[in-house]
PDB file of N, CA and C in Angstrom:
ATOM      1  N   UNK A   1      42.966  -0.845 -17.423  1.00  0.00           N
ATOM      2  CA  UNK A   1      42.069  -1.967 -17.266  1.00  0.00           C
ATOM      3  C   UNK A   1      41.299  -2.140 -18.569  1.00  0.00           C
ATOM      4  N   UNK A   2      41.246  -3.527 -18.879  1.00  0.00           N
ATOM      5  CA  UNK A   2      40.637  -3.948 -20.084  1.00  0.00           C
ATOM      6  C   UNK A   2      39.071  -3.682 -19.811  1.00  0.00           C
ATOM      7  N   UNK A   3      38.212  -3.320 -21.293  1.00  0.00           N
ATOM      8  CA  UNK A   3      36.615  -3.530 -20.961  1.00  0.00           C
ATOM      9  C   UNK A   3      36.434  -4.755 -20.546  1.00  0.00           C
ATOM     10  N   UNK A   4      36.724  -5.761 -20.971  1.00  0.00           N
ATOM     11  CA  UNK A   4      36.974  -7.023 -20.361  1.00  0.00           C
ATOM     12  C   UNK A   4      36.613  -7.535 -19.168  1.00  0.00           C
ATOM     13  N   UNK A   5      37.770  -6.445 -18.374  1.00  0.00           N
ATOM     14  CA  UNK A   5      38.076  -6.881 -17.092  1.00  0.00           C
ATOM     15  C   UNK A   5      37.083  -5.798 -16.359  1.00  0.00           C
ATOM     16  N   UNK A   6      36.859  -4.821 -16.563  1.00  0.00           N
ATOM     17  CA  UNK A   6      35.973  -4.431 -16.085  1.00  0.00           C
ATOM     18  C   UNK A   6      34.213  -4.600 -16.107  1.00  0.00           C
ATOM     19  N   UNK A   7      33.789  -5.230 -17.335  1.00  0.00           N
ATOM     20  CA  UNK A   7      32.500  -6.268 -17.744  1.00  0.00           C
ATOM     21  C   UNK A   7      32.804  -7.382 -16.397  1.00  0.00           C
ATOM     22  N   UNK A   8      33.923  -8.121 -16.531  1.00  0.00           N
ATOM     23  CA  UNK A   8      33.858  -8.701 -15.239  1.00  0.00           C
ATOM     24  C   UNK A   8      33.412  -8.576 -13.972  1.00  0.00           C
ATOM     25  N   UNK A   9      34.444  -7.325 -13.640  1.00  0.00           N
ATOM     26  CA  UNK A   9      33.875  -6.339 -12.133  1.00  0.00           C
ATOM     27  C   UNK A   9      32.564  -6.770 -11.876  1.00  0.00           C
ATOM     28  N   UNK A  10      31.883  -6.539 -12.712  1.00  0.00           N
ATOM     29  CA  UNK A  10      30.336  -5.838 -12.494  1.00  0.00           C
ATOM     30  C   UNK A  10      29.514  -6.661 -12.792  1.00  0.00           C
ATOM     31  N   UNK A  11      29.761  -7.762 -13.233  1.00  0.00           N
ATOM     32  CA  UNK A  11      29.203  -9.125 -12.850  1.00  0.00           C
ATOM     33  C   UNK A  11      29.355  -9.640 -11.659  1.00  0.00           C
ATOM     34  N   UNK A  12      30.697  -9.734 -11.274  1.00  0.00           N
ATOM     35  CA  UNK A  12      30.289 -10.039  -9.854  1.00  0.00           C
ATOM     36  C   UNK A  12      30.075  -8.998  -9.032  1.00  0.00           C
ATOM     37  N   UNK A  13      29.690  -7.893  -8.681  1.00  0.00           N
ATOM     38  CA  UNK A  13      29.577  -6.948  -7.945  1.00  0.00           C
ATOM     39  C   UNK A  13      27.806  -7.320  -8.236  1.00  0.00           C
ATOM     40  N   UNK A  14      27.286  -7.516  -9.439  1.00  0.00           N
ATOM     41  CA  UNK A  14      25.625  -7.573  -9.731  1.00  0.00           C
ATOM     42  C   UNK A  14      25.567  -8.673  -8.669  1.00  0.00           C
ATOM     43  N   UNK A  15      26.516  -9.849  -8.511  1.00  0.00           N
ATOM     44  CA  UNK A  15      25.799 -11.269  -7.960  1.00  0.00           C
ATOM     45  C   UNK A  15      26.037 -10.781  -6.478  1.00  0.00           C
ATOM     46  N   UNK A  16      26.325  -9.761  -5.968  1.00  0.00           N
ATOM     47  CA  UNK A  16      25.937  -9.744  -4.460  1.00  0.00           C
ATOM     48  C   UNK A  16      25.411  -9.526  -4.214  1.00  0.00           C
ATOM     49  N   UNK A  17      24.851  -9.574  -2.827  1.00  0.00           N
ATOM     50  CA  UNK A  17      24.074  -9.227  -1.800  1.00  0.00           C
ATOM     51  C   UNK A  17      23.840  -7.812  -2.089  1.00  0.00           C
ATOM     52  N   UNK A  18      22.458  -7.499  -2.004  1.00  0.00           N
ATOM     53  CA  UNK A  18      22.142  -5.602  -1.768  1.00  0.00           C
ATOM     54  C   UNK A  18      23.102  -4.817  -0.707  1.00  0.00           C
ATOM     55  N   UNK A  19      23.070  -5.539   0.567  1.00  0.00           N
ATOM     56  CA  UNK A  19      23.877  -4.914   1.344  1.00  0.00           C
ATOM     57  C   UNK A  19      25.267  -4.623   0.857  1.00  0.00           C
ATOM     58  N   UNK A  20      25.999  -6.018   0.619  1.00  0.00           N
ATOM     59  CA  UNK A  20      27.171  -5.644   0.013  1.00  0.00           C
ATOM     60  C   UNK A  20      27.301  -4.798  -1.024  1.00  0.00           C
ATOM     61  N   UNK A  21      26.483  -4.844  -2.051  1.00  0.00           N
ATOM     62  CA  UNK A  21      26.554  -3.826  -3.195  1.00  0.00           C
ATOM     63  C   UNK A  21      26.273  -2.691  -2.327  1.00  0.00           C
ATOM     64  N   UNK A  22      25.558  -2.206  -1.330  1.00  0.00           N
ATOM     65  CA  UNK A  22      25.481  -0.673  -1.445  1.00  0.00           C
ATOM     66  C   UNK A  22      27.286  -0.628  -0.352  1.00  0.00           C
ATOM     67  N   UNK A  23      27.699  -1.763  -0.051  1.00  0.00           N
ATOM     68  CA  UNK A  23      29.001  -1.002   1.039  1.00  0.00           C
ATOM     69  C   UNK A  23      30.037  -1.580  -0.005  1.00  0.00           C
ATOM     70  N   UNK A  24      29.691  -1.745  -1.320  1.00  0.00           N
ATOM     71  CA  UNK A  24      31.177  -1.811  -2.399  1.00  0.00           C
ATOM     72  C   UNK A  24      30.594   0.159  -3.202  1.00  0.00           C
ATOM     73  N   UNK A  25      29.574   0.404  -3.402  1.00  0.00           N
ATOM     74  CA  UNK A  25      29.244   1.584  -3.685  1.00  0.00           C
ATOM     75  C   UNK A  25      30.006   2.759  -2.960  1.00  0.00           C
ATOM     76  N   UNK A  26      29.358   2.522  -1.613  1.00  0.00           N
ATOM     77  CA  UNK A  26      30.192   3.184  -0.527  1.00  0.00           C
ATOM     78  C   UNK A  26      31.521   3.250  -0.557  1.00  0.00           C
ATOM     79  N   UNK A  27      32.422   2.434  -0.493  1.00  0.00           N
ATOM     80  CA  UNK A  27      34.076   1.961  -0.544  1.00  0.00           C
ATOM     81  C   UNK A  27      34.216   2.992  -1.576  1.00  0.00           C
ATOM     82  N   UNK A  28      33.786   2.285  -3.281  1.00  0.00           N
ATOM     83  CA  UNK A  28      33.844   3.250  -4.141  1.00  0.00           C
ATOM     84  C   UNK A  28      34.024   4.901  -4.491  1.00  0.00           C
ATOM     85  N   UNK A  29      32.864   5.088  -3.884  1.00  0.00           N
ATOM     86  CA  UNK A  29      32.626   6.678  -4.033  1.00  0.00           C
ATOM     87  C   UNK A  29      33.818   7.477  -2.743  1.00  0.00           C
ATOM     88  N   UNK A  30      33.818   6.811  -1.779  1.00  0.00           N
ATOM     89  CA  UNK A  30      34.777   7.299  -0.584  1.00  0.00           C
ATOM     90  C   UNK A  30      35.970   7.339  -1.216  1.00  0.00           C
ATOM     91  N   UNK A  31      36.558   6.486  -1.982  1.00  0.00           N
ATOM     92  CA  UNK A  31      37.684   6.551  -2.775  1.00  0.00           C
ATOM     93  C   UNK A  31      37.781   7.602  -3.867  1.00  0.00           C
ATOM     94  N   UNK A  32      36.852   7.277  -4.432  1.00  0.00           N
ATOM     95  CA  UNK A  32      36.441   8.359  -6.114  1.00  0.00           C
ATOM     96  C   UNK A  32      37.087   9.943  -5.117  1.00  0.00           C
ATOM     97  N   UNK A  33      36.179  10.019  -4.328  1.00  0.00           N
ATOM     98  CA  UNK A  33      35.998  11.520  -3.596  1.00  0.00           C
ATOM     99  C   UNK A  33      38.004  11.761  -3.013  1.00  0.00           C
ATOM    100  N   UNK A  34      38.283  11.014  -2.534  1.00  0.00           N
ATOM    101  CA  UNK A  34      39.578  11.095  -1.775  1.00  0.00           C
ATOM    102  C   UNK A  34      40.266  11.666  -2.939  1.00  0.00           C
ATOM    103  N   UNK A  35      40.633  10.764  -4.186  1.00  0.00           N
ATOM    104  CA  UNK A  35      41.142  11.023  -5.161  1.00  0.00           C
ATOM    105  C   UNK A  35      40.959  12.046  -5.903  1.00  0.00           C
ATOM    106  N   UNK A  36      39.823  12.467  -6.166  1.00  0.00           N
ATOM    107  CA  UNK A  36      39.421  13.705  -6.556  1.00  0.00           C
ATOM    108  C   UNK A  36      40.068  14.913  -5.631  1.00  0.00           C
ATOM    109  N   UNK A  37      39.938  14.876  -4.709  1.00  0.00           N
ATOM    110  CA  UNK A  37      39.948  15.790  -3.392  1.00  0.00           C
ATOM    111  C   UNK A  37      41.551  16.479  -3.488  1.00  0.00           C
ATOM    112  N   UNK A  38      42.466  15.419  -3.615  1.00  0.00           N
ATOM    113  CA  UNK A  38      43.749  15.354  -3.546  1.00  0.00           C
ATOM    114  C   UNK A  38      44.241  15.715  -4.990  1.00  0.00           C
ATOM    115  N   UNK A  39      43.617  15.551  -6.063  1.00  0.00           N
ATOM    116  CA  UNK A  39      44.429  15.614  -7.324  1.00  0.00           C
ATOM    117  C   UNK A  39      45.082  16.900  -7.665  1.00  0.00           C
ATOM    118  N   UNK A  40      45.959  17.286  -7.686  1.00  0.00           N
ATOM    119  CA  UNK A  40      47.075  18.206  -7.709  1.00  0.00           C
ATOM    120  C   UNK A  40      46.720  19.180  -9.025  1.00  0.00           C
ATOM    121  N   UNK A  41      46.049  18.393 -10.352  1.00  0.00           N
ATOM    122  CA  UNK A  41      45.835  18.935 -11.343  1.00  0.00           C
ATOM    123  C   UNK A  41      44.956  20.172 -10.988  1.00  0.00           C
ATOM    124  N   UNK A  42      43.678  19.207 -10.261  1.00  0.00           N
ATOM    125  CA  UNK A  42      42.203  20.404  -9.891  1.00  0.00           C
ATOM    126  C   UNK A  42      42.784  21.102  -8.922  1.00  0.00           C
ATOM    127  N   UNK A  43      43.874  20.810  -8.053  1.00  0.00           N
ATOM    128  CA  UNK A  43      44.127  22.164  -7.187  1.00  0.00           C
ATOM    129  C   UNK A  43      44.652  23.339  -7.649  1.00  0.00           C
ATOM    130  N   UNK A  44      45.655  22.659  -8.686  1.00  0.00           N
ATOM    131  CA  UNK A  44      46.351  23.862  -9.715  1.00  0.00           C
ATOM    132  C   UNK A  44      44.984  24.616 -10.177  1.00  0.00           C
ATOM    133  N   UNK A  45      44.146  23.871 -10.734  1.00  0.00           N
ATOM    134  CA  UNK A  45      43.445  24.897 -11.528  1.00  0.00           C
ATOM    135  C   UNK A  45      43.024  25.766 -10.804  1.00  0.00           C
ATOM    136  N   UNK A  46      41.899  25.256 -10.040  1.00  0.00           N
ATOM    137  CA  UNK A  46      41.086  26.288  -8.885  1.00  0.00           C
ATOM    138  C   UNK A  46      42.038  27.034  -8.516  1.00  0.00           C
ATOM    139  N   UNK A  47      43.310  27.010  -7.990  1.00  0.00           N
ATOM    140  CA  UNK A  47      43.976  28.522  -7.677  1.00  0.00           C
ATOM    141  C   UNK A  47      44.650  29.505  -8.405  1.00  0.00           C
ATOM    142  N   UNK A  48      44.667  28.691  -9.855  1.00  0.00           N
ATOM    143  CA  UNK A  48      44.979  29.527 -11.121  1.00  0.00           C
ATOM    144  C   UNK A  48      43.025  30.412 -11.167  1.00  0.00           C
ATOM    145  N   UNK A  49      42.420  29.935 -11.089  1.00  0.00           N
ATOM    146  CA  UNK A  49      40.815  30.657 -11.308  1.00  0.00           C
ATOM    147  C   UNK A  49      40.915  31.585 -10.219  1.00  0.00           C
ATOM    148  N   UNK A  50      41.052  31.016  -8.651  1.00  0.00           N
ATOM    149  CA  UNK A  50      41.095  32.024  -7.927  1.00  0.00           C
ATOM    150  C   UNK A  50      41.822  33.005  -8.007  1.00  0.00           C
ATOM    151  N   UNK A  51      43.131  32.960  -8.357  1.00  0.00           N
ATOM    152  CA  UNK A  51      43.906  34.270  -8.658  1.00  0.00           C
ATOM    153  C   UNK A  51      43.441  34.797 -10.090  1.00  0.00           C
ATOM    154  N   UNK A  52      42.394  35.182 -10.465  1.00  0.00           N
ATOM    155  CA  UNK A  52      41.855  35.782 -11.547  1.00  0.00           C
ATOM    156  C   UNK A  52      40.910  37.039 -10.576  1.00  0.00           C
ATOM    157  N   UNK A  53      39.896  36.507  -9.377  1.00  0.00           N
ATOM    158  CA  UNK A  53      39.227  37.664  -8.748  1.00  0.00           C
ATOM    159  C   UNK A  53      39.996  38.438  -8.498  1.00  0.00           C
ATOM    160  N   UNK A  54      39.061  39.490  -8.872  1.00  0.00           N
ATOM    161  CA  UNK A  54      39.325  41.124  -8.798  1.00  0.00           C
ATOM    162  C   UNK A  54      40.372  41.848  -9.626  1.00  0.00           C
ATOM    163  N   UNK A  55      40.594  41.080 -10.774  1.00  0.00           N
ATOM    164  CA  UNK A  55      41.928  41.464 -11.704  1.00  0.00           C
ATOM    165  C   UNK A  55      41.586  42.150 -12.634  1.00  0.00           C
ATOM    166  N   UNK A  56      39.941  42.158 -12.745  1.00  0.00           N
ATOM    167  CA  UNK A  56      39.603  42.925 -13.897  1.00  0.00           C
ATOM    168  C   UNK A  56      39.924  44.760 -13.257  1.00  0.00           C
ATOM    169  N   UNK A  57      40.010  45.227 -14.126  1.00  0.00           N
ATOM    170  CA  UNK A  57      39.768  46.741 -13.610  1.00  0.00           C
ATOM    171  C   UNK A  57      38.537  47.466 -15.060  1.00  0.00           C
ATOM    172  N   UNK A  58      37.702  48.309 -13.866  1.00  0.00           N
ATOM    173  CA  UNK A  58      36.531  48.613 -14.880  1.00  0.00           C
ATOM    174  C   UNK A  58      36.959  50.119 -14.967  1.00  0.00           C
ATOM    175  N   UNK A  59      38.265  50.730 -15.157  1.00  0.00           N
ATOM    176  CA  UNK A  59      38.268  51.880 -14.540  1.00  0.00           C
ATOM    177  C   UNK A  59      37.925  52.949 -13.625  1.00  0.00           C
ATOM    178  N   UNK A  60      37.000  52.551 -12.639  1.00  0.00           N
ATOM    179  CA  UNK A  60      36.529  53.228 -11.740  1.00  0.00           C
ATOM    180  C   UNK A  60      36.761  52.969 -10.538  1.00  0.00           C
ATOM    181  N   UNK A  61      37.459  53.847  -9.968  1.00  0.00           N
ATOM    182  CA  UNK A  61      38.416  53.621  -8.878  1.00  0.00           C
ATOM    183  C   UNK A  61      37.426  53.184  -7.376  1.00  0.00           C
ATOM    184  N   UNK A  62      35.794  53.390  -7.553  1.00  0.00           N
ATOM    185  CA  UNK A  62      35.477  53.209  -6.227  1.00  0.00           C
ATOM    186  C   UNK A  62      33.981  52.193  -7.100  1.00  0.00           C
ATOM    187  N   UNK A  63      34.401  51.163  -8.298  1.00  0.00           N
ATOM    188  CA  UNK A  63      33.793  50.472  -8.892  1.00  0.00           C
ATOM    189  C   UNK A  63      33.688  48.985  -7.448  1.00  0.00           C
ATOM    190  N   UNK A  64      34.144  49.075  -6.522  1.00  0.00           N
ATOM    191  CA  UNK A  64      34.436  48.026  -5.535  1.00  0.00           C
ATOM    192  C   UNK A  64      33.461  48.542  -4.041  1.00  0.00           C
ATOM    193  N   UNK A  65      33.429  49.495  -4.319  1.00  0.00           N
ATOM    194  CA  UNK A  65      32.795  50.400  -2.994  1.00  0.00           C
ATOM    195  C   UNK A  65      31.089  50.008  -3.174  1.00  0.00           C
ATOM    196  N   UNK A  66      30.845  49.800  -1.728  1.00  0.00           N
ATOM    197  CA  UNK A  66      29.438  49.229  -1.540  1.00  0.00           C
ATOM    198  C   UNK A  66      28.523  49.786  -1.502  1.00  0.00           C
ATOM    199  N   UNK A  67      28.867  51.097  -1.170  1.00  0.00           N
ATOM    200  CA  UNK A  67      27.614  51.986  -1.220  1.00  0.00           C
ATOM    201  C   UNK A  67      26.934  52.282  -2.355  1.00  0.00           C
ATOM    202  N   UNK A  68      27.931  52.480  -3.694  1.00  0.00           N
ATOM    203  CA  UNK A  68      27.742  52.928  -5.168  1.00  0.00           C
ATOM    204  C   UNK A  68      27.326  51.544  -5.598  1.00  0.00           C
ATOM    205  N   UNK A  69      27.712  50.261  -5.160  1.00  0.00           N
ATOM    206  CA  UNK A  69      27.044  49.241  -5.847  1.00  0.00           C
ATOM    207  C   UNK A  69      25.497  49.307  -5.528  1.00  0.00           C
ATOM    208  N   UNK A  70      25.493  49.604  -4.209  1.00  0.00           N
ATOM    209  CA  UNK A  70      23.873  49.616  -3.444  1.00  0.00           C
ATOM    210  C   UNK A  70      23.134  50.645  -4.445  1.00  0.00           C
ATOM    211  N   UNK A  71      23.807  51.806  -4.281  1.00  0.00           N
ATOM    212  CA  UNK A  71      23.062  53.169  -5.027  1.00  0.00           C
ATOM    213  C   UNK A  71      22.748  52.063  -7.010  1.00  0.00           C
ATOM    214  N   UNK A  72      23.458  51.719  -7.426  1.00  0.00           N
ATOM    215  CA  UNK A  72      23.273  51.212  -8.354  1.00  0.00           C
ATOM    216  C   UNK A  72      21.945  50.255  -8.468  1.00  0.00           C
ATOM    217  N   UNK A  73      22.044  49.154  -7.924  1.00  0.00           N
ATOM    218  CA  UNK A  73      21.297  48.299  -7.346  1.00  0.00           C
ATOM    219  C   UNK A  73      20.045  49.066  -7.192  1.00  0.00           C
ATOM    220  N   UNK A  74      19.222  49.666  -6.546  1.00  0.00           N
ATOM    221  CA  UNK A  74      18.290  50.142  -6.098  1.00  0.00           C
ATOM    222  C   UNK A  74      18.326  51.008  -7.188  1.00  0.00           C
ATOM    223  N   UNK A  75      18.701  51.478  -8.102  1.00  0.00           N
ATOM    224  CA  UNK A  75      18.559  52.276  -9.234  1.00  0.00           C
ATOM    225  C   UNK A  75      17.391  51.419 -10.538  1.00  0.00           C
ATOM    226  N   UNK A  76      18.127  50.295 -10.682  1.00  0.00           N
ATOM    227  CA  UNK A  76      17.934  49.284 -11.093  1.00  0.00           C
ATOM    228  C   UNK A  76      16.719  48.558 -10.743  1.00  0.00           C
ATOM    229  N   UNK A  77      16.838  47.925  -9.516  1.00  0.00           N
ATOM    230  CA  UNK A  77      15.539  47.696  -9.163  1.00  0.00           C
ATOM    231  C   UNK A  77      14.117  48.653  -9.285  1.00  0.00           C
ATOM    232  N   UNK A  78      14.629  50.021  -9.312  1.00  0.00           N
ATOM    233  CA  UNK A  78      13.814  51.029  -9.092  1.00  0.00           C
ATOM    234  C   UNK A  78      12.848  50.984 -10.645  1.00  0.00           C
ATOM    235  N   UNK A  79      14.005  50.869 -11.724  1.00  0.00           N
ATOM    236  CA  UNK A  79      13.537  51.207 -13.320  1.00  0.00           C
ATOM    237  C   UNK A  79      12.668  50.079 -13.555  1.00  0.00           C
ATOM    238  N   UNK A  80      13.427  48.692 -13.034  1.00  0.00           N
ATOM    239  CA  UNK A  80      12.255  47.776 -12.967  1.00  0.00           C
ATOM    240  C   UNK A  80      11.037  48.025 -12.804  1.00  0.00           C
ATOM    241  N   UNK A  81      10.803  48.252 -11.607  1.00  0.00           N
ATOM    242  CA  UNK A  81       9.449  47.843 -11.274  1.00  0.00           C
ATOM    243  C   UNK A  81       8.923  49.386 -11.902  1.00  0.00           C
ATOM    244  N   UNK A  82       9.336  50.723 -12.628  1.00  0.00           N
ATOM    245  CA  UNK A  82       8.808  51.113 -13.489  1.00  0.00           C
ATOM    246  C   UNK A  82       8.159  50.793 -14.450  1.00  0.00           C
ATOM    247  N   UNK A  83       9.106  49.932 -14.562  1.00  0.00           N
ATOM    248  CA  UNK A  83       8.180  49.230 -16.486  1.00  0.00           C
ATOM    249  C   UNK A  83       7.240  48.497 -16.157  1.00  0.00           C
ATOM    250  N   UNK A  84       7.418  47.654 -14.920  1.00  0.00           N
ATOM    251  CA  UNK A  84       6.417  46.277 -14.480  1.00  0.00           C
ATOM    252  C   UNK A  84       5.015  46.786 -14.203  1.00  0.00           C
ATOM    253  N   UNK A  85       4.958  48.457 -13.974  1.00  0.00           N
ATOM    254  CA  UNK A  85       3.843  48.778 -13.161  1.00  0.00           C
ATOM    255  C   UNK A  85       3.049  49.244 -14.533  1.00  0.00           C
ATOM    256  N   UNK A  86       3.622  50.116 -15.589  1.00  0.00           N
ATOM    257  CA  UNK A  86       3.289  50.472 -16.710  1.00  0.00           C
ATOM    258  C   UNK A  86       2.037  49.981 -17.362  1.00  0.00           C
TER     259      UNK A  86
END
């Protein structure tokens, strides 16, 4: 589409009615979103990204285990509020 033709568009889309402009908005964006939603490109990607979790390895075989994250965590928090109280 030419700038042209789209300078056009939006001249007449300005000369309507509020109502109509907000249900050509509406139409719009419901479309924008569909298209988006469906595009094959962004699905590729996102499941090329998703198959990236958990691929790192940090060498530590129980680096995934919740308890040692917790024990960590509260380690952490702990040194914090060391310094904060200082």
């Amino acid at each position: 589409m030419s700038t042209d033709s789209l300078e056009e568009i939006i001249k007449q889309a300005e000369a309507l009615a509020p109502d109509e402009q907000l249900r050509l908005i509406a139409h719009l964006a419901e479309k924008a979103r569909q298209s988006y939603a469906s595009s094959k490109p962004r699905a590729e990607k996102v499941g090329a990204f998703r198959q990236r979790f958990g691929s790192w390895d940090s060498g530590d075989a129980r680096s995934a285990d919740n308890e040692k994250i917790d024990e960590a965590l509260a380690r952490e928090y702990g040194s914090a509020r060391e310094v904060t109280e200082e």
